[in-house]
Structure formats: structure tokens, C-alpha cells
N, C-alpha and C. Protein backbone atom coordinates (compact mmCIF):
# COMPACT_ATOMS: atom_id res chain seq x y z
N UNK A 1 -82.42 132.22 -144.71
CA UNK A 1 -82.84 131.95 -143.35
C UNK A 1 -84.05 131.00 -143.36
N UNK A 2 -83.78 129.95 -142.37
CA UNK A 2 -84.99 128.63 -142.45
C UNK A 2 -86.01 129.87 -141.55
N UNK A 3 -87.43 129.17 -141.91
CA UNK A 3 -88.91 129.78 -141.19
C UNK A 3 -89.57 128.89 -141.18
N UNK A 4 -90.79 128.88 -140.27
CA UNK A 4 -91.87 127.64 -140.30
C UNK A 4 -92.12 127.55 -141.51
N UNK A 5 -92.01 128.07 -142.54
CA UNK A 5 -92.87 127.86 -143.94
C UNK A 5 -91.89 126.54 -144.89
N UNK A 6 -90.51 126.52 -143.85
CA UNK A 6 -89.19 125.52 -144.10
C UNK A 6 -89.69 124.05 -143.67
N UNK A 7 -90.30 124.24 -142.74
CA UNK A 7 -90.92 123.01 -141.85
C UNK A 7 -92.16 122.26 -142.26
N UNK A 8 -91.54 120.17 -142.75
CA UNK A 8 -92.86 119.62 -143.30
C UNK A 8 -93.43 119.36 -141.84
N UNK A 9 -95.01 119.65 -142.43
CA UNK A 9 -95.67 119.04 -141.11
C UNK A 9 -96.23 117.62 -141.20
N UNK A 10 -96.98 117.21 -140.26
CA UNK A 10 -97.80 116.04 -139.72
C UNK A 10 -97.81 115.52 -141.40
N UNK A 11 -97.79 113.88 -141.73
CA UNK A 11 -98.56 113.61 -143.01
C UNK A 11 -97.56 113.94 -144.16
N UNK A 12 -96.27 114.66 -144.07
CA UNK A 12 -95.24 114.66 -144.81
C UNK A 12 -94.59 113.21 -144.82
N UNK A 13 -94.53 112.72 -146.07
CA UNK A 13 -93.77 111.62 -145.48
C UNK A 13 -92.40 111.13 -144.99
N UNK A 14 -91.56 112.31 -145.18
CA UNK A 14 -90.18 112.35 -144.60
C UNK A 14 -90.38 112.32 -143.12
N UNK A 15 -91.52 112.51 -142.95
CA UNK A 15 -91.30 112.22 -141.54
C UNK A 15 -91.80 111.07 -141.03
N UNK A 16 -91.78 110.05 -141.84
CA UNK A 16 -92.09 108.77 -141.46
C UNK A 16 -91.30 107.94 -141.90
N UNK A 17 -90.04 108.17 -142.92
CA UNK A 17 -89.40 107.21 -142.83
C UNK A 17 -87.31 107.23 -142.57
N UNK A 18 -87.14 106.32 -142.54
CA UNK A 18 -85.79 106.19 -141.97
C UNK A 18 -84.37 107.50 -142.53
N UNK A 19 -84.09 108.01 -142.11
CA UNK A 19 -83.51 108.67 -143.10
C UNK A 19 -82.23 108.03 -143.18
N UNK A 20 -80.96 108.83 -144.39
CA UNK A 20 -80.17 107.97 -144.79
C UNK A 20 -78.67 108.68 -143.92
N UNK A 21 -77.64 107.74 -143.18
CA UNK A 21 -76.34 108.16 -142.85
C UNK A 21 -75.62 109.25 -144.08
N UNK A 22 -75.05 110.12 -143.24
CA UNK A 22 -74.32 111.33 -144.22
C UNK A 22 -73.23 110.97 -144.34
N UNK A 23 -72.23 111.43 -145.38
CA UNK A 23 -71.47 110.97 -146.19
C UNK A 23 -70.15 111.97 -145.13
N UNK A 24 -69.03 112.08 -144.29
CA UNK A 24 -68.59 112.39 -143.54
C UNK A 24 -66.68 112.68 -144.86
N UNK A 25 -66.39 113.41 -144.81
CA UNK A 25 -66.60 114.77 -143.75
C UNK A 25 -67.86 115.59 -144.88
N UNK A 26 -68.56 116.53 -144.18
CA UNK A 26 -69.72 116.88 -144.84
C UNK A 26 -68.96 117.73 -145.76
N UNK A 27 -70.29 117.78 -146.85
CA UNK A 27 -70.28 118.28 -148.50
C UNK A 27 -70.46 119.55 -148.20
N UNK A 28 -70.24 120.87 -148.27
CA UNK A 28 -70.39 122.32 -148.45
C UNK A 28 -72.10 122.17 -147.81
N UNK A 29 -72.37 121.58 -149.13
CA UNK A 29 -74.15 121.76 -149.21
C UNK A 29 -74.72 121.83 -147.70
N UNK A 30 -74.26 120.19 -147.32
CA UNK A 30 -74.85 119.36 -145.58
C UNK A 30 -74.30 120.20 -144.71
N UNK A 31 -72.97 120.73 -144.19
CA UNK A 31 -72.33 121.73 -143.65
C UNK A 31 -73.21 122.77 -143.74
N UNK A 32 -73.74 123.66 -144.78
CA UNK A 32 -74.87 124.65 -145.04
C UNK A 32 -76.32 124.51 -144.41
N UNK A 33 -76.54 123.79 -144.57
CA UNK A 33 -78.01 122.89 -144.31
C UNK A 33 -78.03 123.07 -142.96
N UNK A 34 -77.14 122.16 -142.25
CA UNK A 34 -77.15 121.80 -140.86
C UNK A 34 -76.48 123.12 -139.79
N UNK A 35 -75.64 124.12 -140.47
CA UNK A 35 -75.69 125.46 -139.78
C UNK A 35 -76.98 126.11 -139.94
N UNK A 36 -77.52 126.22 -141.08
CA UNK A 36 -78.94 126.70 -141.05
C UNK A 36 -80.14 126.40 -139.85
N UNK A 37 -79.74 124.79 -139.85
CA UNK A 37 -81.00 124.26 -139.15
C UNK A 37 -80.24 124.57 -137.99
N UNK A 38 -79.42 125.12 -136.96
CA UNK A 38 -78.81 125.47 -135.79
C UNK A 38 -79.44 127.01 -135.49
N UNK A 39 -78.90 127.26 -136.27
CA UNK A 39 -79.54 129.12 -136.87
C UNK A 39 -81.17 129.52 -136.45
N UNK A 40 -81.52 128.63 -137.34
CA UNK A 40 -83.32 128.25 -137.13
C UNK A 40 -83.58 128.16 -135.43
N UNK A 41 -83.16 127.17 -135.12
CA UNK A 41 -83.62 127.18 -133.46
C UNK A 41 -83.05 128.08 -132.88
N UNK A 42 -82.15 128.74 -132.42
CA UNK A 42 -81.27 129.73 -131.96
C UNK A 42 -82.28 130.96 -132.48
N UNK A 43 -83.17 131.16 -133.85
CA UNK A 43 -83.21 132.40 -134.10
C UNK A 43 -85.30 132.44 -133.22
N UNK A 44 -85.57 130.89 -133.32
CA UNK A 44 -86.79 130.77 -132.80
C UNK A 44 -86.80 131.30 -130.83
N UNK A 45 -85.69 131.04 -130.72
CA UNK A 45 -85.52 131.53 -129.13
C UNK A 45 -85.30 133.25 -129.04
N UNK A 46 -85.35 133.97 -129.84
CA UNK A 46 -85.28 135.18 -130.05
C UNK A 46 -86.31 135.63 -129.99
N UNK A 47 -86.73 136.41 -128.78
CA UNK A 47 -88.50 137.02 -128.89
C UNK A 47 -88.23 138.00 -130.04
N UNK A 48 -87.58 138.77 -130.46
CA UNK A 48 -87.74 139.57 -131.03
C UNK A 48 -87.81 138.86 -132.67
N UNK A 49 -86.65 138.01 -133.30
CA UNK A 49 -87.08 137.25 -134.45
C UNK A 49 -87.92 135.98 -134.53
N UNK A 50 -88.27 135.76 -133.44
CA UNK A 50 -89.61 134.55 -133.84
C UNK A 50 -90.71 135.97 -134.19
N UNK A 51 -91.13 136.42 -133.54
CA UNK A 51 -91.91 137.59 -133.46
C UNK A 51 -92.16 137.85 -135.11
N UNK A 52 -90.84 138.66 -134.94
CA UNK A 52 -90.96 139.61 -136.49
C UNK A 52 -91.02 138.39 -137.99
N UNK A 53 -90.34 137.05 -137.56
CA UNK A 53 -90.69 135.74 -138.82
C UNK A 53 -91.84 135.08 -138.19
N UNK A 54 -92.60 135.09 -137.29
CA UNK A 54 -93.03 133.88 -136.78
C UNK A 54 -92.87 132.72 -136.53
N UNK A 55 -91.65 132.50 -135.80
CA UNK A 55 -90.86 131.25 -135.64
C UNK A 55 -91.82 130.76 -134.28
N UNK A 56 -92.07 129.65 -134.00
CA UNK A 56 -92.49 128.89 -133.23
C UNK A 56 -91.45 128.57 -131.99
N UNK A 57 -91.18 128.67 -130.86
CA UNK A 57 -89.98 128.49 -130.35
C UNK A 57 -89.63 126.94 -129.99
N UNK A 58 -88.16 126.24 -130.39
CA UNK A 58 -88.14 125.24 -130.40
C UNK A 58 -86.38 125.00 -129.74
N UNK A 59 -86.09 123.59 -129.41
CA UNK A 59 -85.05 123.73 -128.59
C UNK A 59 -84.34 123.07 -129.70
N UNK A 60 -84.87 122.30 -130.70
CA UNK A 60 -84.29 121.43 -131.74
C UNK A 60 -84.81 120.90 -132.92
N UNK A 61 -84.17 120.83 -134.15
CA UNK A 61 -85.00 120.53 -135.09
C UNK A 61 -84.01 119.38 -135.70
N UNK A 62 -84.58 118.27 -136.12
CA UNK A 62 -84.19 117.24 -137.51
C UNK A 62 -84.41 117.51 -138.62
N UNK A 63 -83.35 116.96 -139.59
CA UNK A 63 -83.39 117.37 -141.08
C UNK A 63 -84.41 116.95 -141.94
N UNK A 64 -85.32 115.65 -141.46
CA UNK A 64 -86.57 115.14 -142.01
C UNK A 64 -87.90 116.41 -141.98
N UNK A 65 -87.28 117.26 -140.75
CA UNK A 65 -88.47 118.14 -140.22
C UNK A 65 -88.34 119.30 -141.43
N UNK A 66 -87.28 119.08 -142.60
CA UNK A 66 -87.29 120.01 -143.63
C UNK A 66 -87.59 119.30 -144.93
N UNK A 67 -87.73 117.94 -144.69
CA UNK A 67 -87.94 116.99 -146.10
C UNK A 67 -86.92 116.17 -146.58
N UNK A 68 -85.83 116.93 -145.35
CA UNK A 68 -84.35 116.62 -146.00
C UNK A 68 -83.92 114.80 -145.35
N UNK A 69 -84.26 113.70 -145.87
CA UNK A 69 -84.04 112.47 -145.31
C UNK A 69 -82.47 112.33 -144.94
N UNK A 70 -81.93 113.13 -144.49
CA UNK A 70 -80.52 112.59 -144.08
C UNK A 70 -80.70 112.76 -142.05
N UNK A 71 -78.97 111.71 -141.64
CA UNK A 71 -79.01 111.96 -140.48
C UNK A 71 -78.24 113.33 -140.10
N UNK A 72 -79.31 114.34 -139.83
CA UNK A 72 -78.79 115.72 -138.87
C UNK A 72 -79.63 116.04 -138.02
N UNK A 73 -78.95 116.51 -137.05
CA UNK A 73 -79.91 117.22 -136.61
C UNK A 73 -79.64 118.54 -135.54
N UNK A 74 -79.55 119.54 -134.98
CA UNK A 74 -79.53 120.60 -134.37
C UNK A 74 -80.07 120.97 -133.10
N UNK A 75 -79.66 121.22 -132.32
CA UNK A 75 -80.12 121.71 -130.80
C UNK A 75 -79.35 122.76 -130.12
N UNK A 76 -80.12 123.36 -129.29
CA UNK A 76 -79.78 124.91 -128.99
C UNK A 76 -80.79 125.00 -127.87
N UNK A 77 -80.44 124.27 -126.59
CA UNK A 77 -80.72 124.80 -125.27
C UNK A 77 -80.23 124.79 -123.96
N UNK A 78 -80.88 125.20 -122.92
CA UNK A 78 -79.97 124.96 -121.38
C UNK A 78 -80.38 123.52 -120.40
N UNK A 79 -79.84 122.87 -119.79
CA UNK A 79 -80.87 121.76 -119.44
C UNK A 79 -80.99 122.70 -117.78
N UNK A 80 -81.46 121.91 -117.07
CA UNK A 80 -82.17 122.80 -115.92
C UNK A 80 -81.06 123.15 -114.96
N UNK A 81 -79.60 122.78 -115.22
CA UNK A 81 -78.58 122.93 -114.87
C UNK A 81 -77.52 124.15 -114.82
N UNK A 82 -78.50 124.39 -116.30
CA UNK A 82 -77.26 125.74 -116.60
C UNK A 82 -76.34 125.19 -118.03
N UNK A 83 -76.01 124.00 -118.65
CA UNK A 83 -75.17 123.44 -119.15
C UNK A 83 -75.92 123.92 -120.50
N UNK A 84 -75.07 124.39 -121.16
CA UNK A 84 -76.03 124.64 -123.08
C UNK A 84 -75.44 123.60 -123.53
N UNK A 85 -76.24 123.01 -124.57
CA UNK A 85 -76.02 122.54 -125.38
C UNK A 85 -76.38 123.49 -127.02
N UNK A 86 -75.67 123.40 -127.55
CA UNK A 86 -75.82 124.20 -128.88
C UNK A 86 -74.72 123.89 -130.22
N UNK A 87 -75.28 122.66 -131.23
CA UNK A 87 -74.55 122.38 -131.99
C UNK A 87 -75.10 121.42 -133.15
N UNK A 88 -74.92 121.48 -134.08
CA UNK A 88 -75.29 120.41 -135.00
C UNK A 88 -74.83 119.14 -135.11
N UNK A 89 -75.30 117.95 -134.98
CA UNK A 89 -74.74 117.03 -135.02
C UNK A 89 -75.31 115.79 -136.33
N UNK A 90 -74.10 115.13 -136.66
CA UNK A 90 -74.25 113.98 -137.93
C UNK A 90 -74.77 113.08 -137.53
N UNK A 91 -75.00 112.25 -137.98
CA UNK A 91 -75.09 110.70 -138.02
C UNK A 91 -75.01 110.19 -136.34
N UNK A 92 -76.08 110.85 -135.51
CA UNK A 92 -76.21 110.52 -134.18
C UNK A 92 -76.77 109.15 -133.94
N UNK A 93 -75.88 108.39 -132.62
CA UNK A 93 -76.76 107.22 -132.68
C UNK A 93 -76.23 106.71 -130.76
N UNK A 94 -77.60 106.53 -130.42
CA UNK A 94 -77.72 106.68 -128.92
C UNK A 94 -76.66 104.97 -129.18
N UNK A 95 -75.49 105.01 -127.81
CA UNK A 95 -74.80 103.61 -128.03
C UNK A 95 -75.61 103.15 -126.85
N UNK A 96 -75.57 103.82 -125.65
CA UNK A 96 -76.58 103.25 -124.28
C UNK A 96 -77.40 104.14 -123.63
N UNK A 97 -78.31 103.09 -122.69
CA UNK A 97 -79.30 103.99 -122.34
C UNK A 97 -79.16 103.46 -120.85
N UNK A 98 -80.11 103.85 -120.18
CA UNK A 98 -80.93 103.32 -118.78
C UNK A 98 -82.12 102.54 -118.96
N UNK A 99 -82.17 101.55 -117.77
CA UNK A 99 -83.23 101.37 -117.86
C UNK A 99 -84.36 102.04 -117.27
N UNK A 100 -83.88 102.94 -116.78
CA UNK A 100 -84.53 103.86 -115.78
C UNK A 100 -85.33 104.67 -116.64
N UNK A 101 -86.71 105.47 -116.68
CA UNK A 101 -87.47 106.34 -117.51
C UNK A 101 -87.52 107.62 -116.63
N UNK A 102 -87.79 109.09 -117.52
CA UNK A 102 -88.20 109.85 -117.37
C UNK A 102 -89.25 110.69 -118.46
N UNK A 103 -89.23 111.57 -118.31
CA UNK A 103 -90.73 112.07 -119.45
C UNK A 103 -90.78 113.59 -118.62
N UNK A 104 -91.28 114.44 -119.69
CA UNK A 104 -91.83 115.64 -119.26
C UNK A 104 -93.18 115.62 -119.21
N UNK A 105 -93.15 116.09 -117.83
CA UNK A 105 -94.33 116.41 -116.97
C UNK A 105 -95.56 116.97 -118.03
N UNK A 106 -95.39 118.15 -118.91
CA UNK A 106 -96.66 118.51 -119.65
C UNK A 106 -96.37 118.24 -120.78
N UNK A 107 -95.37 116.51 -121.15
CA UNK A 107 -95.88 116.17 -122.26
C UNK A 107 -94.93 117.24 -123.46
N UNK A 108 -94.78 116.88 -124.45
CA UNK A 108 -93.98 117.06 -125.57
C UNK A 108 -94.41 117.80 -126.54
N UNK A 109 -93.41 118.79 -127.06
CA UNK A 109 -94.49 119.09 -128.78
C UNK A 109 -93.76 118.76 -129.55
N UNK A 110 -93.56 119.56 -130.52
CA UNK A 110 -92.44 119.43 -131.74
C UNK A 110 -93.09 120.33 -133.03
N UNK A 111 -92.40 120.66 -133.79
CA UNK A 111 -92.43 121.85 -134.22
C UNK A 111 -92.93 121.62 -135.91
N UNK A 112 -93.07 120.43 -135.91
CA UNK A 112 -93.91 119.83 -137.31
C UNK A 112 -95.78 119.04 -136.76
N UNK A 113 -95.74 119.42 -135.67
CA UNK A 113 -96.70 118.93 -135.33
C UNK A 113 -97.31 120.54 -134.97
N UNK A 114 -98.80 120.76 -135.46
CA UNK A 114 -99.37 122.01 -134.90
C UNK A 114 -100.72 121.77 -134.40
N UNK A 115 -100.87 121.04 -133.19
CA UNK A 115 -101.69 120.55 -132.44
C UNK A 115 -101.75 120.25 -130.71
N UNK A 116 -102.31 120.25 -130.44
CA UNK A 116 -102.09 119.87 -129.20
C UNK A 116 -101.92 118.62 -128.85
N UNK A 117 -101.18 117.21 -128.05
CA UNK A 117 -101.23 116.53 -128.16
C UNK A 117 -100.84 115.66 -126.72
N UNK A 118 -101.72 115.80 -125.56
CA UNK A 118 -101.89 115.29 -124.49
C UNK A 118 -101.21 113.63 -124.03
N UNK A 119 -100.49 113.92 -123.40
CA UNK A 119 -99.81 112.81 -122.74
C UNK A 119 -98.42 112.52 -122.55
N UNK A 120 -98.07 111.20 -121.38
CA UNK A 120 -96.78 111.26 -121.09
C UNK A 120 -95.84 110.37 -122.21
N UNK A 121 -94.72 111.05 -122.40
CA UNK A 121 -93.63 110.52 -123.37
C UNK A 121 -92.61 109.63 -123.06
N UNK A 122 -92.53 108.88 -122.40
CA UNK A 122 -91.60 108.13 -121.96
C UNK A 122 -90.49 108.10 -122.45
N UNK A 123 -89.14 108.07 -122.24
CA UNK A 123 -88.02 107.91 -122.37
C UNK A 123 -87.31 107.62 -121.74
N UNK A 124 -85.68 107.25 -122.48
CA UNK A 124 -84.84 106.91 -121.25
C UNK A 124 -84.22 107.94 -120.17
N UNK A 125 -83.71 107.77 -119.18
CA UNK A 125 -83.77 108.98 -118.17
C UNK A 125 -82.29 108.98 -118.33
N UNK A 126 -81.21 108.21 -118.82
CA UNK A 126 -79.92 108.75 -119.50
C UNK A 126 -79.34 107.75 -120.49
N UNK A 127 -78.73 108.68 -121.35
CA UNK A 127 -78.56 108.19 -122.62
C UNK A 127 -77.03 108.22 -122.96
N UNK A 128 -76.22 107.74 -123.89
CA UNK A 128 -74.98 108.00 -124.37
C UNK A 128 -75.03 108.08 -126.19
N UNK A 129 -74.79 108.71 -126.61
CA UNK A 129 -74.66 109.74 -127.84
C UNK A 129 -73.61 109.71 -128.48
N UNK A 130 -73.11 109.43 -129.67
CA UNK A 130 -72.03 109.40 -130.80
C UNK A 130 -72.64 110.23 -131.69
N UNK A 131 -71.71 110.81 -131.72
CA UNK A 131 -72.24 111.71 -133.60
C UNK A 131 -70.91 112.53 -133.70
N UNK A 132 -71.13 112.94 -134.89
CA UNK A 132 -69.93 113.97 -135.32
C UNK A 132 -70.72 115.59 -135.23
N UNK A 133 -69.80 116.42 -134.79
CA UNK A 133 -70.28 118.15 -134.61
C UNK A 133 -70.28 118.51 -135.73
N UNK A 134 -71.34 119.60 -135.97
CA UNK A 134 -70.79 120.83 -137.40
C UNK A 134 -69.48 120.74 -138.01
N UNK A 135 -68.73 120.98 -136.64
CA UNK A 135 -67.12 121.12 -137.17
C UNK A 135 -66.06 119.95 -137.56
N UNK A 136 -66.87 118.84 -137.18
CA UNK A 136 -66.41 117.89 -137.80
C UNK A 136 -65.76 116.86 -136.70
N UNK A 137 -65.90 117.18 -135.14
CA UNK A 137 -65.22 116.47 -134.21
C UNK A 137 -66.13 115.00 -133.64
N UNK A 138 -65.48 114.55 -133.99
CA UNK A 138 -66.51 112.98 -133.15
C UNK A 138 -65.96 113.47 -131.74
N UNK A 139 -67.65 112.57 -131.14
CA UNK A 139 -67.85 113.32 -129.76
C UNK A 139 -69.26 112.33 -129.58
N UNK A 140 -68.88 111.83 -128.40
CA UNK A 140 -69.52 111.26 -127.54
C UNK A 140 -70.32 111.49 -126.02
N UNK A 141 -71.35 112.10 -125.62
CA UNK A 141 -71.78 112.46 -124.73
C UNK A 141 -72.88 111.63 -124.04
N UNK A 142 -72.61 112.12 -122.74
CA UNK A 142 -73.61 111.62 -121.91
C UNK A 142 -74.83 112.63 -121.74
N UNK A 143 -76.00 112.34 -121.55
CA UNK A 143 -76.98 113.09 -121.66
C UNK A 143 -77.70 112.41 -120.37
N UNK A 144 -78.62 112.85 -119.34
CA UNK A 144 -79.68 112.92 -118.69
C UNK A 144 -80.45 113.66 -118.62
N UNK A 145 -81.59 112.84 -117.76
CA UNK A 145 -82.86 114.28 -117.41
C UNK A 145 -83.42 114.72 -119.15
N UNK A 146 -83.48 116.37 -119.07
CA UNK A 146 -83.91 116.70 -120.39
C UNK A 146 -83.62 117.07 -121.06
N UNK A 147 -81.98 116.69 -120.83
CA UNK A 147 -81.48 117.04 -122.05
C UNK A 147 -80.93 115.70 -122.71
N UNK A 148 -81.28 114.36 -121.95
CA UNK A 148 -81.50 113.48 -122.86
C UNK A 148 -82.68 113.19 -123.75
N UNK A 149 -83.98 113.91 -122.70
CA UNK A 149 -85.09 113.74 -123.78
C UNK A 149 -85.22 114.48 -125.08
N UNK A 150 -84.37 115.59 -125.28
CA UNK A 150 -84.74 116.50 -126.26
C UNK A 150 -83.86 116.02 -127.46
N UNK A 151 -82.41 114.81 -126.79
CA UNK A 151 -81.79 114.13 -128.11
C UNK A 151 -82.76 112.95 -128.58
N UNK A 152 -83.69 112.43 -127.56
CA UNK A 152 -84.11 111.15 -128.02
C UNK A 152 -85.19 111.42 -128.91
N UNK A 153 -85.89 112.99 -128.57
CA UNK A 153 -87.30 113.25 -129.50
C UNK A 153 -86.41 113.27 -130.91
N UNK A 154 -85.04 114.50 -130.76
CA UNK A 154 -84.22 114.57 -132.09
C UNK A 154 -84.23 113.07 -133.17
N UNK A 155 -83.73 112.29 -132.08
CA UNK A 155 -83.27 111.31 -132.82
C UNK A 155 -84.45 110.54 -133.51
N UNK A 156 -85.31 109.89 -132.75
CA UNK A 156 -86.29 109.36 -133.07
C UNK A 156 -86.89 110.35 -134.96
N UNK A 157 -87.02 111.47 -134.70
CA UNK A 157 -87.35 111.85 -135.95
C UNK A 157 -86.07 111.39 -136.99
N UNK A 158 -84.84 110.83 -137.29
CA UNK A 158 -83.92 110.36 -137.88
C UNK A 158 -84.97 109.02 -138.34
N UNK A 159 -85.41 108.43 -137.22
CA UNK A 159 -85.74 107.33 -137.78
C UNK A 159 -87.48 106.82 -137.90
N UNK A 160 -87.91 108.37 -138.21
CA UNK A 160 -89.42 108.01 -138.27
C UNK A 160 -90.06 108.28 -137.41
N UNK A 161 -90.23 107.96 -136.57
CA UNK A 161 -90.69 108.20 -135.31
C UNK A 161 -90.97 109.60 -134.44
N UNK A 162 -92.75 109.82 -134.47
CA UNK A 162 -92.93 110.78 -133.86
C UNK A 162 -93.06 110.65 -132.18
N UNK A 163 -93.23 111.77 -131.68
CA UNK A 163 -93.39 112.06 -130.29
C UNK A 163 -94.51 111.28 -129.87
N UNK A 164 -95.53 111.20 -130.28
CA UNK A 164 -97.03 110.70 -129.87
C UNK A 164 -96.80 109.10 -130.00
N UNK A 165 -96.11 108.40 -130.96
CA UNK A 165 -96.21 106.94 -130.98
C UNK A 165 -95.63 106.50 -130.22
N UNK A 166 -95.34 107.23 -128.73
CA UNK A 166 -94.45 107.22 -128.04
C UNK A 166 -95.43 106.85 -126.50
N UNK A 167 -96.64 107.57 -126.31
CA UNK A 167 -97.94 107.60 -125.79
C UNK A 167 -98.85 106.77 -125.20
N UNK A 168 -99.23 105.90 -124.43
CA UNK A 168 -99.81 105.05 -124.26
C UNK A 168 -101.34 105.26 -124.57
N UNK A 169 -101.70 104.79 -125.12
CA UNK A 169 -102.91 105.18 -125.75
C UNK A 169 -103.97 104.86 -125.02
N UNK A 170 -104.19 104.04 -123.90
CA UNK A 170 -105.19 103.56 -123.00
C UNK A 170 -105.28 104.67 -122.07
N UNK A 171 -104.13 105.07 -121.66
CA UNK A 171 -103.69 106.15 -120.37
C UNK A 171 -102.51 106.92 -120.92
N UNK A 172 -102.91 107.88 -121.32
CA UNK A 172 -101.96 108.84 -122.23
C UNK A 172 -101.38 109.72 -121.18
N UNK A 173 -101.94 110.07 -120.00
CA UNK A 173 -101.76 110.61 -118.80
C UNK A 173 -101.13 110.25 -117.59
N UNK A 174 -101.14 108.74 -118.11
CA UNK A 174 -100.69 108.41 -116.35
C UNK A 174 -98.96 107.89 -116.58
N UNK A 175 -98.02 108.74 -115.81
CA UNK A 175 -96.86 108.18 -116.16
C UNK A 175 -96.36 106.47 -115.81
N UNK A 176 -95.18 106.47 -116.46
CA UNK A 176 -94.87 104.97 -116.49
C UNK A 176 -94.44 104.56 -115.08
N UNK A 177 -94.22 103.25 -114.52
CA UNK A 177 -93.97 103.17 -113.55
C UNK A 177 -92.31 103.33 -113.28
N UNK A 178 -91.75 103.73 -112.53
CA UNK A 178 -90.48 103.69 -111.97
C UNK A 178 -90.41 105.02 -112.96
N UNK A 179 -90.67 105.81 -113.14
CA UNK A 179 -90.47 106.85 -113.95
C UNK A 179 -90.59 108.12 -113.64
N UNK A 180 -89.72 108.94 -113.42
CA UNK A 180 -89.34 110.48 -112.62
C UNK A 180 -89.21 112.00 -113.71
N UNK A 181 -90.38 112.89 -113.63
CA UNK A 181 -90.20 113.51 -114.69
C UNK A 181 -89.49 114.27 -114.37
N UNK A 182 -88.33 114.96 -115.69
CA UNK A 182 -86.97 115.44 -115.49
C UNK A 182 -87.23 116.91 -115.67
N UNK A 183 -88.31 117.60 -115.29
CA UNK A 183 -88.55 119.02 -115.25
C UNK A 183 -88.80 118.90 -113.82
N UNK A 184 -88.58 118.38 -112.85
CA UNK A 184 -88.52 117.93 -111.39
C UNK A 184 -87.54 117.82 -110.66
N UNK A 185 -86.81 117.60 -111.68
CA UNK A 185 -84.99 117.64 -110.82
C UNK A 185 -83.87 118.58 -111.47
N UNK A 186 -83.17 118.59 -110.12
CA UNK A 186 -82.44 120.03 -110.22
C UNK A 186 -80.61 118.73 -109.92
């Protein structure tokens, strides 16, 4: 069973650089790995087993966020709709976006970062998504609102990229213009 003690933090360098496309259909091992890292978030939403492991509660984790430089990554939540999302996915790669932005209102964490870290995140406010599932099905989705932001934080860790370099650093607070935060709409 993955635990925070699974998780590199801040200053790891897997989490700064590109990781590498997985080798399809997955190896026992990556199949293992990437149910694990599903497991992990699913078991962090558990008051009772974050509790008793000290899991941090999280809606999604990337495979860099374990050291592991490949493209995976895992998510396990509801968007404000009602709709779950809950599945591991390969070699994800956003094909389109909007030009339209959204961002959460109090700002982002992530679960390799153990800090506080003030400001708005900009993103796209809908996205389109390729990857292959756990089970092996290519699958293409549309994502908005926040449950596109929670693939784009995913993804971005695939390719380096944390939440904060994301930040405007002059005005870390003031959202972008034309930009609607998606914990606001129903």
C-alpha cells in the first residue's frame, strides 16, 4: 500500500523533469504501479485510512510524484456535478483546450508540496484528453470546470511542471482576466 512516505517532495528531481511515454499494452509491473497509485488516492479520501496511515487527502496523484518518470497518472473524484471520475490513465495528452480560463478560487495544493502556497492558478476552463485506462481502453474525454483543472495539475506534473510556476508572481492573487473560477459553477 502507497503512503505519504511513497511521495517525492518539493526539490526531488523527478519532479522537474519530463517523464518518459509507457510502453502500451502495460507490463504487469506499470499495470501494478498505476492501480496502486489509484488505491492511494481513493484510500486518502477515507477518513478513517488517511487517519489511521496519515494520508493527506488528495483527488490525484502522478507517477513522478513517486520518482517513477513515466507517463501515469490516477484520479479519484466528483466534479461539482455529481460525475466521478476514478481511473488510471497512460500516456495522457490534452489534444484541445479553450481559450477561455478558469482557476480555483483558494488556489491549488498538491500532495508533494507541504506548504502553503497562495495564489491564482490559471488554467484552461475546458480541455480534451487522450490516454489509455488501467484496463487498457483508449478513451478520449472532455473535461471542464474542475475537473479539467485537476487533469491539467495531473498532467503538467508528466511534464515537470509544478502548480506554483503557474502563479503570477507580481499578483499571485488577482485572477486572470476573462477568467471564471470553477468552484462557482454548478
Amino acid at each position: 500500500m502507497l503512503t505519504m512516505k511513497d511521495i517525492v517532495r518539493e526539490g526531488h528531481p523527478a519532479l522537474r523533469e519530463v517523464a518518459e511515454e509507457v510502453a502500451l499494452p502495460l507490463s504487469e509491473s506499470d499495470k501494478k504501479t498505476l492501480s496502486d497509485m489509484l488505491q492511494f488516492v481513493k484510500n486518502s479520501q477515507d477518513p478513517d485510512l488517511s487517519e489511521k496511515y496519515h494520508l493527506r487527502p488528495g483527488v490525484g496523484v502522478a507517477a513522478p510524484q513517486l520518482g517513477i518518470k513515466k507517463r501515469m497518472l490516477a484520479v479519484h473524484f466528483e466534479d461539482l456535478k455529481g460525475t466521478l471520475y476514478s481511473d488510471g490513465y497512460v500516456n495522457p495528452k490534452i489534444v484541445s483546450h479553450s481559450v477561455e480560463q478558469t482557476y480555483i478560487s483558494t488556489g491549488e495544493g498538491c500532495l508533494s508540496v507541504d506548504r502553503e502556497v497562495p495564489g491564482i492558478v490559471p488554467r484552461h476552463k475546458r480541455i480534451t484528453v487522450k490516454a489509455t485506462t488501467l484496463d487498457g481502453a483508449e478513451v478520449k474525454i472532455r473535461l471542464k470546470g474542475y475537473a479539467a483543472v485537476v487533469f491539467q495539475h495531473e498532467i503538467d506534473h508528466l511534464n515537470g511542471i509544478m502548480f506554483y510556476d503557474h502563479i503570477n508572481k507580481e499578483t499571485p492573487l488577482t485572477p486572470p482576466e476573462n477568467a471564471t473560477p470553477c468552484d462557482a459553477e454548478q
